[in-house]
C-alpha atoms as a PDB file:
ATOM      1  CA  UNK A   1     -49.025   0.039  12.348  1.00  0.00           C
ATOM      2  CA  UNK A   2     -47.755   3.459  11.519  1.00  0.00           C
ATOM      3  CA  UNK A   3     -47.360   4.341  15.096  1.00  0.00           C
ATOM      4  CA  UNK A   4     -45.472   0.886  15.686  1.00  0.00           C
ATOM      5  CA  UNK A   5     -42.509   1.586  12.448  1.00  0.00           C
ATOM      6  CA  UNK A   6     -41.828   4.751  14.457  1.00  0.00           C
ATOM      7  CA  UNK A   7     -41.131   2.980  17.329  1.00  0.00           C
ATOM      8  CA  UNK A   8     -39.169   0.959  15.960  1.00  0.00           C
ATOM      9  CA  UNK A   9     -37.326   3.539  13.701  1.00  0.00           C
ATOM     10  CA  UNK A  10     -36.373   5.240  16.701  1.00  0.00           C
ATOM     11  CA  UNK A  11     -34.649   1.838  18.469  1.00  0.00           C
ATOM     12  CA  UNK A  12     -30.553   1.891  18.587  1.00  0.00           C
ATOM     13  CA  UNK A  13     -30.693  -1.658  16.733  1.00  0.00           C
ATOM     14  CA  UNK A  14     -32.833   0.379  13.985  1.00  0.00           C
ATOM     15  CA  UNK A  15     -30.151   3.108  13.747  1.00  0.00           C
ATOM     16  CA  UNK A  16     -27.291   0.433  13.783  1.00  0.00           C
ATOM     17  CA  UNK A  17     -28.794  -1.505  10.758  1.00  0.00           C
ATOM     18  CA  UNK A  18     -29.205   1.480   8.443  1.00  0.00           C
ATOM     19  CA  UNK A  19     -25.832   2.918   9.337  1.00  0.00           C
ATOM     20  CA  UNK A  20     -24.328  -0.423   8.596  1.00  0.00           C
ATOM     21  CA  UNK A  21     -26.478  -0.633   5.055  1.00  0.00           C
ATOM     22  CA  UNK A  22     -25.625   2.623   4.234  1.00  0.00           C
ATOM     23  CA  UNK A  23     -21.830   2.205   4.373  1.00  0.00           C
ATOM     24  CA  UNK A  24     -22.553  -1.211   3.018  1.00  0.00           C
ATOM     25  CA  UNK A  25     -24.079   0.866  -0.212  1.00  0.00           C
ATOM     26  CA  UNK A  26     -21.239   3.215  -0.290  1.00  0.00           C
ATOM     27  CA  UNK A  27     -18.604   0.389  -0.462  1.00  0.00           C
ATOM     28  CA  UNK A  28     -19.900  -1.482  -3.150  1.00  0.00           C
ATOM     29  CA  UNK A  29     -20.780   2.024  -5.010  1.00  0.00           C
ATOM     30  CA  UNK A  30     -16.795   2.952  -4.331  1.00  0.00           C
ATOM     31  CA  UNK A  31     -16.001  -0.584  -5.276  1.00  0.00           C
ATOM     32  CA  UNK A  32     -17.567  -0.894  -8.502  1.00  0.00           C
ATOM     33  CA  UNK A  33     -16.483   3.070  -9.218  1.00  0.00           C
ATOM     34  CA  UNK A  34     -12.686   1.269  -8.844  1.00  0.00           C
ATOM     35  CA  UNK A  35     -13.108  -1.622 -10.817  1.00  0.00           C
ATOM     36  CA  UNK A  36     -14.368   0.706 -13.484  1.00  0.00           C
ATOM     37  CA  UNK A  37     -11.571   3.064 -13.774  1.00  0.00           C
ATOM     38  CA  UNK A  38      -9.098   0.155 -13.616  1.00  0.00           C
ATOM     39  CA  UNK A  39     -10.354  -1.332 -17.046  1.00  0.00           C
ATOM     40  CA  UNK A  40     -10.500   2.240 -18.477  1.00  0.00           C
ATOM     41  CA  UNK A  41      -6.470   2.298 -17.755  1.00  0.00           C
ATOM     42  CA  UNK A  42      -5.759  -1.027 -18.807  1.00  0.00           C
ATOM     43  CA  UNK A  43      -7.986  -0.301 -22.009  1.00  0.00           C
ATOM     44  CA  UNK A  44      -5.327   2.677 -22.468  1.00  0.00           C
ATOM     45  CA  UNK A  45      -2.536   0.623 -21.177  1.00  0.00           C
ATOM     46  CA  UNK A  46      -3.026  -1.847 -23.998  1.00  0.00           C
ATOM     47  CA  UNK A  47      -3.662   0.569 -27.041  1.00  0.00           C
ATOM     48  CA  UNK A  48      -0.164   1.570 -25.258  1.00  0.00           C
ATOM     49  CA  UNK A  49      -1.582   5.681 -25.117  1.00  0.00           C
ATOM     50  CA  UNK A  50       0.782   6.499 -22.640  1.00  0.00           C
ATOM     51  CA  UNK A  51       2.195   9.743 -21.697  1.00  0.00           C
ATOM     52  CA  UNK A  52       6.089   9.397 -21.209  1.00  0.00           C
ATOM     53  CA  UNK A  53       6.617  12.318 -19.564  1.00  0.00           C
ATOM     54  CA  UNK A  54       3.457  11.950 -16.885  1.00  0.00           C
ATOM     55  CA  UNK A  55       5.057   8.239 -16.493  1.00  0.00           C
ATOM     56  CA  UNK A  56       8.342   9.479 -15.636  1.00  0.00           C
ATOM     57  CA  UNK A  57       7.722  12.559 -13.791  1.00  0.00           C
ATOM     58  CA  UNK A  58       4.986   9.820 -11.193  1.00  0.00           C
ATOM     59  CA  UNK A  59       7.094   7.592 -11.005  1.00  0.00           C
ATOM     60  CA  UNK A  60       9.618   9.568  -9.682  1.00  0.00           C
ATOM     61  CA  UNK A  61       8.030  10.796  -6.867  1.00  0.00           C
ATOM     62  CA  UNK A  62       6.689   7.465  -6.352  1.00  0.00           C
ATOM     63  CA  UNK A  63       9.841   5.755  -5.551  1.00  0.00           C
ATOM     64  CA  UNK A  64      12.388   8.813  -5.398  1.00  0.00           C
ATOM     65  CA  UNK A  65      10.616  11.121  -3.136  1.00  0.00           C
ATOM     66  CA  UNK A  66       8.952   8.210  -0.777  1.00  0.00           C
ATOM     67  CA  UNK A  67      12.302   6.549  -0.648  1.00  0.00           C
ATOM     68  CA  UNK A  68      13.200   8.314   2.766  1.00  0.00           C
ATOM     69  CA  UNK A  69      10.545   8.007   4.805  1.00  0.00           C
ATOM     70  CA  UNK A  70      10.358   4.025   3.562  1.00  0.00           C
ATOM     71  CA  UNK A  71      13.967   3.052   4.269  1.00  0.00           C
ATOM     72  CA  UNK A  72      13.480   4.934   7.927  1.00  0.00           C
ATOM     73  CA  UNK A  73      10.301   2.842   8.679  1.00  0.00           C
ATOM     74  CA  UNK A  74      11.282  -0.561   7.300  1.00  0.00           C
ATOM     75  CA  UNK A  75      14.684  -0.126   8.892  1.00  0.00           C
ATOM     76  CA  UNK A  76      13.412   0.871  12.113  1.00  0.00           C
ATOM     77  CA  UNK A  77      11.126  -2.092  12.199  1.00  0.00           C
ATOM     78  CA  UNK A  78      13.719  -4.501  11.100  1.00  0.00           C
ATOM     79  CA  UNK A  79      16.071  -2.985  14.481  1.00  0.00           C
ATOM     80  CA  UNK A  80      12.998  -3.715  16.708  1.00  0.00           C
ATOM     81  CA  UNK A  81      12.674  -7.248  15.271  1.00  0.00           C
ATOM     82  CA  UNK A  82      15.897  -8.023  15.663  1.00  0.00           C
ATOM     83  CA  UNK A  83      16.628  -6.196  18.925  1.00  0.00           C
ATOM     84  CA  UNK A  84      13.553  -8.604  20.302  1.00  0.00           C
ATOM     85  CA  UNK A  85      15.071 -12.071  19.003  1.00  0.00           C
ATOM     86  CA  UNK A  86      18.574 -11.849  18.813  1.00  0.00           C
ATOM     87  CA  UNK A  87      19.225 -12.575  22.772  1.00  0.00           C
ATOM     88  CA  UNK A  88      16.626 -15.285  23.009  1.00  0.00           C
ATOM     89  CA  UNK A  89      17.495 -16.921  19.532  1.00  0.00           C
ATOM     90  CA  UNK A  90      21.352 -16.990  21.436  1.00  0.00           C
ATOM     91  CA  UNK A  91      19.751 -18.240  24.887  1.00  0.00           C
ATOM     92  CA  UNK A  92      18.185 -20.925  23.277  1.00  0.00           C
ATOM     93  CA  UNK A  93      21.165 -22.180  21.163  1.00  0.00           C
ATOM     94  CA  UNK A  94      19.474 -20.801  17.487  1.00  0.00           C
ATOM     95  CA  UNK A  95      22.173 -18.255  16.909  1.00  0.00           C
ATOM     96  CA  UNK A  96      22.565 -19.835  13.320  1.00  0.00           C
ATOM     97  CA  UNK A  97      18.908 -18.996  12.336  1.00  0.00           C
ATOM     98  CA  UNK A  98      18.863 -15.239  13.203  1.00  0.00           C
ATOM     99  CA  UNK A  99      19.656 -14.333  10.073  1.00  0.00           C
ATOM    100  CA  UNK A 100      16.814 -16.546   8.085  1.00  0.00           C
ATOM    101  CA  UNK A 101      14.119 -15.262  10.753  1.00  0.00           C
ATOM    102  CA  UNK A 102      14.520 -12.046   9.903  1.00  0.00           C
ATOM    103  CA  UNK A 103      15.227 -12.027   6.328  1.00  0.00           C
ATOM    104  CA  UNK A 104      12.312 -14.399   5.728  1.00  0.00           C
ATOM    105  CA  UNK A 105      10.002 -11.605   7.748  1.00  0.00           C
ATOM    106  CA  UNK A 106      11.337  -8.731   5.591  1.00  0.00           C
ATOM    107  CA  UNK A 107      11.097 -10.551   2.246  1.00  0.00           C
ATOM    108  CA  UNK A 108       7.685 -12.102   3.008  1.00  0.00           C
ATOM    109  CA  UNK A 109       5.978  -9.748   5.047  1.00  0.00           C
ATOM    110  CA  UNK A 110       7.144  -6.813   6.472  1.00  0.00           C
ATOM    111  CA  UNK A 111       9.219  -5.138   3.875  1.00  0.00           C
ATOM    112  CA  UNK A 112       6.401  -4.905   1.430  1.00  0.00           C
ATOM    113  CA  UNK A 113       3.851  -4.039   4.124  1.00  0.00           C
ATOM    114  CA  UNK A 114       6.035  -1.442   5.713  1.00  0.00           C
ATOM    115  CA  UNK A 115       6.685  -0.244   2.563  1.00  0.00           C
ATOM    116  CA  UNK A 116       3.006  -0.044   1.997  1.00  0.00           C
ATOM    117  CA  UNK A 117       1.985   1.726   5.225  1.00  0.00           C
ATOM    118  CA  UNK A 118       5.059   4.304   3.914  1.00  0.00           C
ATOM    119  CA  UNK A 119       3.321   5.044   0.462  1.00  0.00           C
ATOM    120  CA  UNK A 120      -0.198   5.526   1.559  1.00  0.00           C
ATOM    121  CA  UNK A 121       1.316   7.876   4.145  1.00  0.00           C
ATOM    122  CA  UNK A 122       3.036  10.186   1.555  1.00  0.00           C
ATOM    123  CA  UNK A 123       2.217   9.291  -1.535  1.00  0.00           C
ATOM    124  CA  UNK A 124      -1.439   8.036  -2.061  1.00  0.00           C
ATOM    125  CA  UNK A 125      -2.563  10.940   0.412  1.00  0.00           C
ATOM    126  CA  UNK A 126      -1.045  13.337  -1.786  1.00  0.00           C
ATOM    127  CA  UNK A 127      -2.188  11.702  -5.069  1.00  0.00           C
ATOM    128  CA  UNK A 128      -5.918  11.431  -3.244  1.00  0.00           C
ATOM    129  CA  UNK A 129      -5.751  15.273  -2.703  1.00  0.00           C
ATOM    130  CA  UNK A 130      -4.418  16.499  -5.872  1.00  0.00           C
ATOM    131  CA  UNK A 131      -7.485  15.319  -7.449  1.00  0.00           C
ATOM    132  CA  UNK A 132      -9.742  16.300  -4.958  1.00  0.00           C
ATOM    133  CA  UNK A 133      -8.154  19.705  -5.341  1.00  0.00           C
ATOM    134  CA  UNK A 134      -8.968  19.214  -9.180  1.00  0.00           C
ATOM    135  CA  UNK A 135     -12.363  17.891  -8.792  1.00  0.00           C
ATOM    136  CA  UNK A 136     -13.480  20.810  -6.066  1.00  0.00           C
ATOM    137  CA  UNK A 137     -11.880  23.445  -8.408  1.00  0.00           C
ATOM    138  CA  UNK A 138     -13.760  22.278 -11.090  1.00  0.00           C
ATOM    139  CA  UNK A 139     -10.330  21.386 -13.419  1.00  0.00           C
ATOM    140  CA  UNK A 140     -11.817  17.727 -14.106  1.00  0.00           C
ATOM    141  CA  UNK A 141     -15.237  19.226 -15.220  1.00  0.00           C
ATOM    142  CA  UNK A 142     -12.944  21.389 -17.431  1.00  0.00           C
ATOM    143  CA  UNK A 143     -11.218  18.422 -18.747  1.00  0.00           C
ATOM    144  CA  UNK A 144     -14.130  16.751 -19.596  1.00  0.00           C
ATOM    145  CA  UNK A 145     -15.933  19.419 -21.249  1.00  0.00           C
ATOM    146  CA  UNK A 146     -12.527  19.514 -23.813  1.00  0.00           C
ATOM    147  CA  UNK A 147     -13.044  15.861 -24.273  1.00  0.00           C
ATOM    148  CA  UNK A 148      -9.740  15.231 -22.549  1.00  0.00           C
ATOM    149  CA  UNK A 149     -10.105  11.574 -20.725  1.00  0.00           C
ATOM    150  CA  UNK A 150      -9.173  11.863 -17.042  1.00  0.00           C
ATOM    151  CA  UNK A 151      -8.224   8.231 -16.308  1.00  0.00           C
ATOM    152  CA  UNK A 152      -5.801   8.577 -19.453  1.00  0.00           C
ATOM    153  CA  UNK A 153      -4.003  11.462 -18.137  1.00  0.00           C
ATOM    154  CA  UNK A 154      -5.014  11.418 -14.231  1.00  0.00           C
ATOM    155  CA  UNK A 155      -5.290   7.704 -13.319  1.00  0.00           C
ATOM    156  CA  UNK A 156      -3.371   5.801 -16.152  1.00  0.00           C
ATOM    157  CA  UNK A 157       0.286   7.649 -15.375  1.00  0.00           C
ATOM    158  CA  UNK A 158      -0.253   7.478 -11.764  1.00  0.00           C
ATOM    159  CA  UNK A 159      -1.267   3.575 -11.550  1.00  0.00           C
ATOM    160  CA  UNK A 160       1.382   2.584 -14.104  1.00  0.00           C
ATOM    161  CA  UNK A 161       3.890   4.391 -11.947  1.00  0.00           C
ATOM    162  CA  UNK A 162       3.128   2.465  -8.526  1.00  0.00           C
ATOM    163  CA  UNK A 163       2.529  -1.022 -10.382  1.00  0.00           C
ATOM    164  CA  UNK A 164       6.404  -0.576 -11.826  1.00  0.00           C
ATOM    165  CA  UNK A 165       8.183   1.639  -8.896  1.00  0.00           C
ATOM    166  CA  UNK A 166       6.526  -0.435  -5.773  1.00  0.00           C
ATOM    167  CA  UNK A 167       9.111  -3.220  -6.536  1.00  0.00           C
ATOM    168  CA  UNK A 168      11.859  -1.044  -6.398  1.00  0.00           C
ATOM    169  CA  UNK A 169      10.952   0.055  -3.493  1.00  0.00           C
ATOM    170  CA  UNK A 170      10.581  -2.723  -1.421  1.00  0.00           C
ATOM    171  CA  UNK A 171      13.536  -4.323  -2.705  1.00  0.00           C
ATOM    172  CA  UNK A 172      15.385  -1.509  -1.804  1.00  0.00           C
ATOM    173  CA  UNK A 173      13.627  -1.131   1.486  1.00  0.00           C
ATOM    174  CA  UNK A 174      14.060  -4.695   2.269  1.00  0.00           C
ATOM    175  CA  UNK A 175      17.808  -4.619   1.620  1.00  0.00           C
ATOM    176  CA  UNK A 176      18.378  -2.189   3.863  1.00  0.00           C
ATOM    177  CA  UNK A 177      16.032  -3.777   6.255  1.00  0.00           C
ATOM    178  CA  UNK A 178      17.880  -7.244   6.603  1.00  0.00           C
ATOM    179  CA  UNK A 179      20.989  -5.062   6.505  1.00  0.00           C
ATOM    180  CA  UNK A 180      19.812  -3.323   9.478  1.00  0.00           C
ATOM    181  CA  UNK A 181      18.693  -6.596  11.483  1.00  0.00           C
ATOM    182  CA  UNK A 182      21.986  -7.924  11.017  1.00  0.00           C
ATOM    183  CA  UNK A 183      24.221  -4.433  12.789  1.00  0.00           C
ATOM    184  CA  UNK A 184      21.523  -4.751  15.603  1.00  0.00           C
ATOM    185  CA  UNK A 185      21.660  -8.962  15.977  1.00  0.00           C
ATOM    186  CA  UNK A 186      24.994  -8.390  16.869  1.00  0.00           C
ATOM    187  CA  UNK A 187      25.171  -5.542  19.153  1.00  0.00           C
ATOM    188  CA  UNK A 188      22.210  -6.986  21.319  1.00  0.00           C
ATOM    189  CA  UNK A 189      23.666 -10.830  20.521  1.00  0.00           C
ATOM    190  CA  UNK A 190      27.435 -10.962  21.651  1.00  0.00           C
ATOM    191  CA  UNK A 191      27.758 -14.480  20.031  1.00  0.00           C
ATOM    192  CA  UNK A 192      26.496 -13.835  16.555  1.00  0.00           C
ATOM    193  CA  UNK A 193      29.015 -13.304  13.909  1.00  0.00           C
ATOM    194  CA  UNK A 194      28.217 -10.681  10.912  1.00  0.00           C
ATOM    195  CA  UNK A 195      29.739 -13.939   8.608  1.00  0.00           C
ATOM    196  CA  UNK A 196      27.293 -16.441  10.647  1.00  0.00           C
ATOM    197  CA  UNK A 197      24.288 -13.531  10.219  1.00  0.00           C
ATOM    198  CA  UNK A 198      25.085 -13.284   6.374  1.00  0.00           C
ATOM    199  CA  UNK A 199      24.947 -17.336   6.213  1.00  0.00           C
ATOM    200  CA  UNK A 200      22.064 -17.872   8.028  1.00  0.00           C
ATOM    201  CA  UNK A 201      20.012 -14.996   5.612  1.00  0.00           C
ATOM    202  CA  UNK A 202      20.146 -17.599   2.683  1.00  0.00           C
ATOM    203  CA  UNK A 203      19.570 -20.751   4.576  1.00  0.00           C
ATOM    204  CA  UNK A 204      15.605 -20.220   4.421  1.00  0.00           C
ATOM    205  CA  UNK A 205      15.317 -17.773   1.694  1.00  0.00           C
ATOM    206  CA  UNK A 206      14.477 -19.064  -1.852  1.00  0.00           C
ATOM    207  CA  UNK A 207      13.851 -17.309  -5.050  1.00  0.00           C
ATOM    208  CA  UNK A 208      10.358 -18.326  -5.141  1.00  0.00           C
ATOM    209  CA  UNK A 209      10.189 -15.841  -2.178  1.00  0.00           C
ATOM    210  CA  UNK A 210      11.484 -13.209  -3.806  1.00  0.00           C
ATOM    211  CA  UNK A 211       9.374 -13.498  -6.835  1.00  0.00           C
ATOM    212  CA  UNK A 212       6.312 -13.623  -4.733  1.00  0.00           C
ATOM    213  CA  UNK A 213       7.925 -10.383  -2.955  1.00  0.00           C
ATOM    214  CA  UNK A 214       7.592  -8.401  -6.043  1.00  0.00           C
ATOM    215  CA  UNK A 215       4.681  -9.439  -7.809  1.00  0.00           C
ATOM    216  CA  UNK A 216       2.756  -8.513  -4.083  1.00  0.00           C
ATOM    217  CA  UNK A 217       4.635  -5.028  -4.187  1.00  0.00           C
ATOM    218  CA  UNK A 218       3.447  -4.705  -8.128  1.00  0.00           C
ATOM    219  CA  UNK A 219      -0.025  -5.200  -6.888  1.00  0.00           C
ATOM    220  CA  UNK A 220       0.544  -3.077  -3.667  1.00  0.00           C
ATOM    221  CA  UNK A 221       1.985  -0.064  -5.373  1.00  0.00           C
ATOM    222  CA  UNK A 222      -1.164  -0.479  -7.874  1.00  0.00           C
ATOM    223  CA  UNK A 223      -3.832  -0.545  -5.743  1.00  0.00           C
ATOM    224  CA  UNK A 224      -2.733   2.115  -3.897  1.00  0.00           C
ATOM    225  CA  UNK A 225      -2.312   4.721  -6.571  1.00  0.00           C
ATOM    226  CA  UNK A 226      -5.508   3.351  -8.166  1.00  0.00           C
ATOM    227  CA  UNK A 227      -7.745   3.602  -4.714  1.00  0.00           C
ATOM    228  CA  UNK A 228      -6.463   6.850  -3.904  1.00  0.00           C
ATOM    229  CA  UNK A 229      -6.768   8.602  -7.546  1.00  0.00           C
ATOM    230  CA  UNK A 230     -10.427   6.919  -7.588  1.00  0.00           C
ATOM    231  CA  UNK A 231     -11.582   8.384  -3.545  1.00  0.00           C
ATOM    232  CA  UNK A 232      -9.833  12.014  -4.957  1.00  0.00           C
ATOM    233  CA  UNK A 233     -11.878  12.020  -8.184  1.00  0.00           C
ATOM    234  CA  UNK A 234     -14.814  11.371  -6.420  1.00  0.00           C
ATOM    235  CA  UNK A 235     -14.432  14.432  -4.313  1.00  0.00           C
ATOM    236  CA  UNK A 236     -17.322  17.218  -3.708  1.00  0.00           C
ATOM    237  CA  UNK A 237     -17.753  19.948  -1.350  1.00  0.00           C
ATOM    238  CA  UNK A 238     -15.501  22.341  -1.297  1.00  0.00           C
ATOM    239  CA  UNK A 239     -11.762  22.288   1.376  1.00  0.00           C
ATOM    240  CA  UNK A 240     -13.725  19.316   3.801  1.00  0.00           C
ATOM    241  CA  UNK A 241     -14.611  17.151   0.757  1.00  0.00           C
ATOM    242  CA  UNK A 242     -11.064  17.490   0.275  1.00  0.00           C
ATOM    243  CA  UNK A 243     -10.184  15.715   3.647  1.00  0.00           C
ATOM    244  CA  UNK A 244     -12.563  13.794   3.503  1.00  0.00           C
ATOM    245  CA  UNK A 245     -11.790  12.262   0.138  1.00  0.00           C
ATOM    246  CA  UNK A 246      -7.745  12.397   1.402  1.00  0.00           C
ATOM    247  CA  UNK A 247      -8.661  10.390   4.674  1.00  0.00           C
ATOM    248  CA  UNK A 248     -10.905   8.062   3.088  1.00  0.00           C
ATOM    249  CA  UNK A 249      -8.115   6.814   0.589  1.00  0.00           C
ATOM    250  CA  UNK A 250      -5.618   6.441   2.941  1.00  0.00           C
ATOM    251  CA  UNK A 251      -8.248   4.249   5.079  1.00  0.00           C
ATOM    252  CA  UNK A 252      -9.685   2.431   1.491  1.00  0.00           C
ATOM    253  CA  UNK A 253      -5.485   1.558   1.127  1.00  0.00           C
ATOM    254  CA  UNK A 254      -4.875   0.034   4.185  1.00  0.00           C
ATOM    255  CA  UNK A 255      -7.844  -2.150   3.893  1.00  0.00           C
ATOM    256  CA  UNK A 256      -6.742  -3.114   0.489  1.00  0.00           C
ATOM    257  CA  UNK A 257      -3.090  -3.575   0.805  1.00  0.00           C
ATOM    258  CA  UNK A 258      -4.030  -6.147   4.232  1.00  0.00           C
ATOM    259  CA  UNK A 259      -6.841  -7.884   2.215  1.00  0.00           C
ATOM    260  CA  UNK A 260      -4.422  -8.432  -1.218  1.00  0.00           C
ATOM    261  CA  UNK A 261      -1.308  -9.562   1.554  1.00  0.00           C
ATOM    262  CA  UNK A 262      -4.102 -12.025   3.364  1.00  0.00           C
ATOM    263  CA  UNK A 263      -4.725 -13.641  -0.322  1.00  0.00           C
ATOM    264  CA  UNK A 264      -1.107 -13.969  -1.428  1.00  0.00           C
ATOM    265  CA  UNK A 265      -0.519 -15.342   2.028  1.00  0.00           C
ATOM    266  CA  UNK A 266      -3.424 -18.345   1.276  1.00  0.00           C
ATOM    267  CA  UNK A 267      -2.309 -18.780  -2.540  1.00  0.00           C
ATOM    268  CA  UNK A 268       1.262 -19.134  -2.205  1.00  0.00           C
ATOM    269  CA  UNK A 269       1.893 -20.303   2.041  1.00  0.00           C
ATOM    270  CA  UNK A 270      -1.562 -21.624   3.360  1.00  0.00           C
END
């Protein structure tokens, strides 16, 4: 019997199924770790202990300092999408709609994703390495030891910042986006008017659009600052615990932003 669990212990199906169970175990552990620190900050959100200055100074680099990079990636991908649709909307006689394909992609979708992909990049990798420099340099341990609460002063003015600034952002972002999609529309579209681009923006766009817009951005810019604050708290071991914890919340993001777009997506469209 013994000789026959070594066997098997040694198979590649073996190895695949504990591999798989252990990340399995580390999700839900990182998962519940999350969920934990989130009602610690709205428990401080509510007894409204919040730190003006921490607020002000996150949530300027949240929507300030990212605001470059964001506008150059939504816009770009608005010129691409346009650049691609423009001639064949023309060819087949749906000059008129240009304008409410694109917009309706920016508003809906890519704008706030875009925008998404942007923050992780800059923002939630910094955030996630800030406090992995903390954790690794022992300043947490200090803070604790003092009886100062982390999530009040680490997680609270960082999470508060993203929920608030995200919508900014993307509104911002998706301005500039649709903007953007119409100069392109018509250089690669002789036929299409900047008046019959303009027209064509509201024709499919409601309000109810825009709302949604936002409150997904809220939740984006949330999550983001939450997950990566929560996988640089967690940090150990020294400079690679560092990257590790930094790469690890930019992956954790991702994941998170597609899963809370895929649910919005089924509440609101399906």
């Amino acid at each position: 019997m013994a000789k026959l669990r070594f066997y098997i212990q040694q198979t590649i199906t073996y190895q695949l199924a504990l591999m798989f169970s252990r990340h399995v175990k580390e999700f839900l552990e990182t998962f519940g770790d999350i969920v934990y620190r989130f009602l610690q900050v709205i428990k401080f959100i509510l007894s409204f202990q919040i730190n003006r200055k921490q607020l002000m100074e996150q949530a300027s680099r949240f929507a300030v300092d990212s605001l470059p990079i964001t506008l150059s990636i939504v816009s770009m991908t608005a010129i691409i999408l346009a650049m691609q649709i423009a001639p064949e909307m023309v060819k087949q006689g749906g000059k008129d709609y240009i304008g409410m394909l694109v917009s309706l992609t920016m508003v809906r979708e890519i704008g706030v994703i875009m925008s998404g992909f942007a923050i992780i990049s800059m923002i939630g990798s910094s955030q996630a390495s800030e406090l992995a420099t903390m954790r690794v340099t022992e300043q947490i341990d200090a803070m604790e030891v003092l009886k100062v609460s982390p999530f009040k002063y680490l997680f609270l003015p960082r999470v508060l910042a993203g929920f608030i600034m995200m919508p900014f952002v993307v509104i911002v972002a998706s301005t500039i986006g649709i903007l953007a999609g119409g100069i392109t529309a018509m250089t690669a579209a002789k036929d299409v008017t900047w008046l019959c681009y303009i027209t064509s923006v509201w024709q499919g766009l409601y309000i109810r659009d825009i709302n949604i817009m936002l409150l997904k951005s809220a939740c984006f810019g949330g999550a983001i600052s939450l997950i990566s604050s929560s996988c640089g708290y967690d940090a150990q071991g020294g400079a690679k615990g560092v990257g590790i914890a930094t790469t690890k919340a930019v992956v954790l993001s991702f994941v998170a932003i597609v899963i809370i777009d895929c649910i919005f997506a089924v509440a609101f469209y399906f």
